[in-house]
C-alpha atoms as a PDB file:
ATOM      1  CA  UNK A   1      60.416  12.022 219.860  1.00  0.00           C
ATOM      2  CA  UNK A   2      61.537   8.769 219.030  1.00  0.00           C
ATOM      3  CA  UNK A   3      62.657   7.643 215.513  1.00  0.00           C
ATOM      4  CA  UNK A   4      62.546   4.305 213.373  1.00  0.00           C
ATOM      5  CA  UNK A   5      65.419   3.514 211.734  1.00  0.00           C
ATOM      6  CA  UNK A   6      67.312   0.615 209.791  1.00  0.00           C
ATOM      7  CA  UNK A   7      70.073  -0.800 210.542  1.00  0.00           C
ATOM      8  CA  UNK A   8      71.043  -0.648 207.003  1.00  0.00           C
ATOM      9  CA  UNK A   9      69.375   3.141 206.910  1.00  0.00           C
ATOM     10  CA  UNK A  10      71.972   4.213 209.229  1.00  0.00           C
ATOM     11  CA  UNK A  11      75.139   2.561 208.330  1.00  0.00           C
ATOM     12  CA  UNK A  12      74.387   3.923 204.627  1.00  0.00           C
ATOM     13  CA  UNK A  13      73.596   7.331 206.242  1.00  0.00           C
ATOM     14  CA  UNK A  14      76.864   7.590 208.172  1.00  0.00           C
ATOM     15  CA  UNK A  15      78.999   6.344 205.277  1.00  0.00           C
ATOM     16  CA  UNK A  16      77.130   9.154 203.102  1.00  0.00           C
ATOM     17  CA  UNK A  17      77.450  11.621 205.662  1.00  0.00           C
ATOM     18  CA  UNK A  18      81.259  12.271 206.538  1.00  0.00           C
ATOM     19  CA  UNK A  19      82.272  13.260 202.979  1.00  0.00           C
ATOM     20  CA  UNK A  20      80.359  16.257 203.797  1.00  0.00           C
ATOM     21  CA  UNK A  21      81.008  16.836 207.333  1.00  0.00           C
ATOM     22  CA  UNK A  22      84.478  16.504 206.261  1.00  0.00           C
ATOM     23  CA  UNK A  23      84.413  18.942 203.300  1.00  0.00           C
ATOM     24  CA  UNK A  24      82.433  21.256 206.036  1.00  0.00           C
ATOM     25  CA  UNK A  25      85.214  21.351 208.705  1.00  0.00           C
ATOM     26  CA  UNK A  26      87.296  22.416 205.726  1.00  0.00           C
ATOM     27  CA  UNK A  27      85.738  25.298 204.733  1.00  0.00           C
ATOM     28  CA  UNK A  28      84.433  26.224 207.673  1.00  0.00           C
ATOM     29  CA  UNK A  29      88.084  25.415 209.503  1.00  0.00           C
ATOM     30  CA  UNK A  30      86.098  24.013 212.773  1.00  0.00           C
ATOM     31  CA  UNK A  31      84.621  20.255 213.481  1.00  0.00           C
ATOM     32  CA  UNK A  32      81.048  19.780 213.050  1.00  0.00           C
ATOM     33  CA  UNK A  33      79.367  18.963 215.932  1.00  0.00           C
ATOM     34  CA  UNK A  34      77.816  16.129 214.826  1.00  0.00           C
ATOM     35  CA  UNK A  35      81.298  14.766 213.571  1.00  0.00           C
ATOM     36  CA  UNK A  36      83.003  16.301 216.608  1.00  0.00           C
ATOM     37  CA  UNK A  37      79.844  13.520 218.368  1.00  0.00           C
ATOM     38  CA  UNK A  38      80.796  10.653 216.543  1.00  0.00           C
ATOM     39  CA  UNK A  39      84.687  10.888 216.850  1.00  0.00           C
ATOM     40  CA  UNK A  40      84.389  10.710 220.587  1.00  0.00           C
ATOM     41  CA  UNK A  41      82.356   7.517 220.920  1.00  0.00           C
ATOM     42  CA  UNK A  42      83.937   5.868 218.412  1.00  0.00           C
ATOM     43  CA  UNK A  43      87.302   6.801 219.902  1.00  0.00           C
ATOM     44  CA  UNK A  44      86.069   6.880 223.237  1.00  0.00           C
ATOM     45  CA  UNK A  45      87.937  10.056 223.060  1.00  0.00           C
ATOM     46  CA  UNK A  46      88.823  12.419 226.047  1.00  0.00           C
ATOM     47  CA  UNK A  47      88.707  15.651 223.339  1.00  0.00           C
ATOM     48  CA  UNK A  48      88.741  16.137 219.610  1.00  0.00           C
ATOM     49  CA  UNK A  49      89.673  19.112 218.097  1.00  0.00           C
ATOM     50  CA  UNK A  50      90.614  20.448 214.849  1.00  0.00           C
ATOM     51  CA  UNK A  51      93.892  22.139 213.399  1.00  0.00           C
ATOM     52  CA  UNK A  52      93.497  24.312 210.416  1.00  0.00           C
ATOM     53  CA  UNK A  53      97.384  24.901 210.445  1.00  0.00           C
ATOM     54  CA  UNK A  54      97.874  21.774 209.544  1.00  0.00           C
ATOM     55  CA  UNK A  55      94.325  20.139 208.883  1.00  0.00           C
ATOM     56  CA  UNK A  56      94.427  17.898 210.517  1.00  0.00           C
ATOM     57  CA  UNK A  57      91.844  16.352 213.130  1.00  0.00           C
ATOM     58  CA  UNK A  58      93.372  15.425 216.815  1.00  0.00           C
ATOM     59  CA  UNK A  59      91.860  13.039 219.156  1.00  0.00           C
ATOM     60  CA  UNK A  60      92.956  12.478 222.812  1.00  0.00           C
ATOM     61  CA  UNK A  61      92.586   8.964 223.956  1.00  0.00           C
ATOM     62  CA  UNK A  62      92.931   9.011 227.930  1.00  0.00           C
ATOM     63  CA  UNK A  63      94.779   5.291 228.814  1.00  0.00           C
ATOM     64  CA  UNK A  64      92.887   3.318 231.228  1.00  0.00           C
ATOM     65  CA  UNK A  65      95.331   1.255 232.519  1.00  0.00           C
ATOM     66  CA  UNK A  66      97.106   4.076 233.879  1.00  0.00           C
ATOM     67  CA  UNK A  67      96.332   4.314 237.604  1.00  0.00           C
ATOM     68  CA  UNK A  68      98.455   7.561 238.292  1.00  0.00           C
ATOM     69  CA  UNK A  69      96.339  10.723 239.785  1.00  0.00           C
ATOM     70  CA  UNK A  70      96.592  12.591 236.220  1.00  0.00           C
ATOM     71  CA  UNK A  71      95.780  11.007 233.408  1.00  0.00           C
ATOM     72  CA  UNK A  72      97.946  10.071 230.533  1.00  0.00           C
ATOM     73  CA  UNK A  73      96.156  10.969 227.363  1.00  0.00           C
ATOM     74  CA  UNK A  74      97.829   9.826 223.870  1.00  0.00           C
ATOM     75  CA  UNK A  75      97.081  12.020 221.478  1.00  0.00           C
ATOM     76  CA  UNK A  76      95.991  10.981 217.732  1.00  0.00           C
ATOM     77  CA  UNK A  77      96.560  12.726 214.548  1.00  0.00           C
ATOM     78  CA  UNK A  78      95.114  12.482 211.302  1.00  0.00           C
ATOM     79  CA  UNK A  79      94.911  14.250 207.894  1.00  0.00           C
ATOM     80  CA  UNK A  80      91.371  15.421 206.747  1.00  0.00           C
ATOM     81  CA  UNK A  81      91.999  13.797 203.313  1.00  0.00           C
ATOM     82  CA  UNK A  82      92.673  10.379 205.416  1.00  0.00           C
ATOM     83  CA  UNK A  83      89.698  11.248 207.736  1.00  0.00           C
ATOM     84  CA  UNK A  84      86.720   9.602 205.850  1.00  0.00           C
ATOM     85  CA  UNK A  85      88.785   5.999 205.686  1.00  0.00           C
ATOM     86  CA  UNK A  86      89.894   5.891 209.192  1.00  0.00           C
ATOM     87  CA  UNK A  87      86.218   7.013 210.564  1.00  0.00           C
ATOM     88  CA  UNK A  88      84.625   4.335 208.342  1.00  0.00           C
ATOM     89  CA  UNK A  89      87.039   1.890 209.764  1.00  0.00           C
ATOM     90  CA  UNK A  90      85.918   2.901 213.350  1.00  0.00           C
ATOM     91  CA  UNK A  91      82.146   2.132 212.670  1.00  0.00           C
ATOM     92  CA  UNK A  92      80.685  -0.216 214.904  1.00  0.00           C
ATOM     93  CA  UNK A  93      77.951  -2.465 214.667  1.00  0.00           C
ATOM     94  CA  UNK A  94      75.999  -3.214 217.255  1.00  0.00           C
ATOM     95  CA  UNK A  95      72.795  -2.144 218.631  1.00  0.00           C
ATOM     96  CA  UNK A  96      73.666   0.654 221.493  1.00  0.00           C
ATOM     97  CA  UNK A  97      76.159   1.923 218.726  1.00  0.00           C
ATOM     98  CA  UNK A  98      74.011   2.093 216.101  1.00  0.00           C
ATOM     99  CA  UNK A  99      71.136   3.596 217.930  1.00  0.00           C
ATOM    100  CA  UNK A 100      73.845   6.224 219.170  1.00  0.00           C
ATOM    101  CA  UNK A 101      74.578   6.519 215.101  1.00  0.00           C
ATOM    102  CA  UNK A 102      70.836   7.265 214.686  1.00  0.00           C
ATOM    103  CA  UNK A 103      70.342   9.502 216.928  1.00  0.00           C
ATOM    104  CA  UNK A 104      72.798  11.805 215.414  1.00  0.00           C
ATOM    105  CA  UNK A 105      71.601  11.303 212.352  1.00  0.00           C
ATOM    106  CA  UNK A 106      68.377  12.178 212.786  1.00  0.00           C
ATOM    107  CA  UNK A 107      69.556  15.110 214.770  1.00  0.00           C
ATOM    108  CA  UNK A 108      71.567  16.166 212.041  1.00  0.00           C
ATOM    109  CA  UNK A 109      69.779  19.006 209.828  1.00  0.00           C
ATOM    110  CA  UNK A 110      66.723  18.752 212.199  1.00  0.00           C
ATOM    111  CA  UNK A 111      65.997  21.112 215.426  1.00  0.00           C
ATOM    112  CA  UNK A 112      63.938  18.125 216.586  1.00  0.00           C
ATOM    113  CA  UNK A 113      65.115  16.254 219.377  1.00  0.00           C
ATOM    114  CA  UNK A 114      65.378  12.361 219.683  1.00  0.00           C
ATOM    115  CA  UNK A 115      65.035  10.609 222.796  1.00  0.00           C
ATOM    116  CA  UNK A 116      64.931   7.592 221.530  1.00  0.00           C
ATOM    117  CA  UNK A 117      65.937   5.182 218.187  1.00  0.00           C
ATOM    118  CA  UNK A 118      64.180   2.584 217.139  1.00  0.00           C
ATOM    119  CA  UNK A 119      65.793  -0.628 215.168  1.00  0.00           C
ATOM    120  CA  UNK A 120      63.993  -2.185 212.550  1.00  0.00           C
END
């Protein structure tokens, strides 16, 4: 299915969005999937993962300039109250991300699936 979208559509969407996928992890005390989705590419994270402990959400960031035969992954922690501001800063802007933004969007709430997004 493929889906038409603004540009300003989706950046709106996504700033409306994690406020609530935040307040879900908390009560729910696991990542959304579709939050789990967008904290990898914007990272370009290795894993994401939640701890209810100390609620807080931790991404590993594998460094490519490393050329040893394991990989050195630094680790990133942040609070969920401090989650929505970093995440907004990691927002990008151009087309491949923000058809990757629509995409989740539009498979957010929806059993549809999206093979494709469409800028307008």
């Amino acid at each position: 299915m493929i889906s038409y979208q603004s540009r300003n559509q989706i950046q709106h969407e996504l700033h409306r969005m994690l406020p609530y996928q935040i307040k879900e992890c908390k009560e729910c005390d696991e990542l959304p999937l579709a939050l789990e989705q967008l904290i990898k590419h914007n990272f370009q994270a290795t894993f994401v993962c939640y701890d209810k402990k100390t609620n807080t959400i931790e991404v590993g960031v594998e460094d490519q300039e490393e050329l040893n035969s394991y990989p050195n992954i630094t680790v990133h922690k942040f609070s969920l109250e401090e989650a929505v501001t970093r995440l907004n800063k990691t927002l990008k802007t151009t087309d491949q991300d923000l058809k990757f933004y629509g995409k989740l969007l539009a498979a957010t709430g929806s059993h549809k699936r999206i093979d494709e997004v469409v800028l307008v």
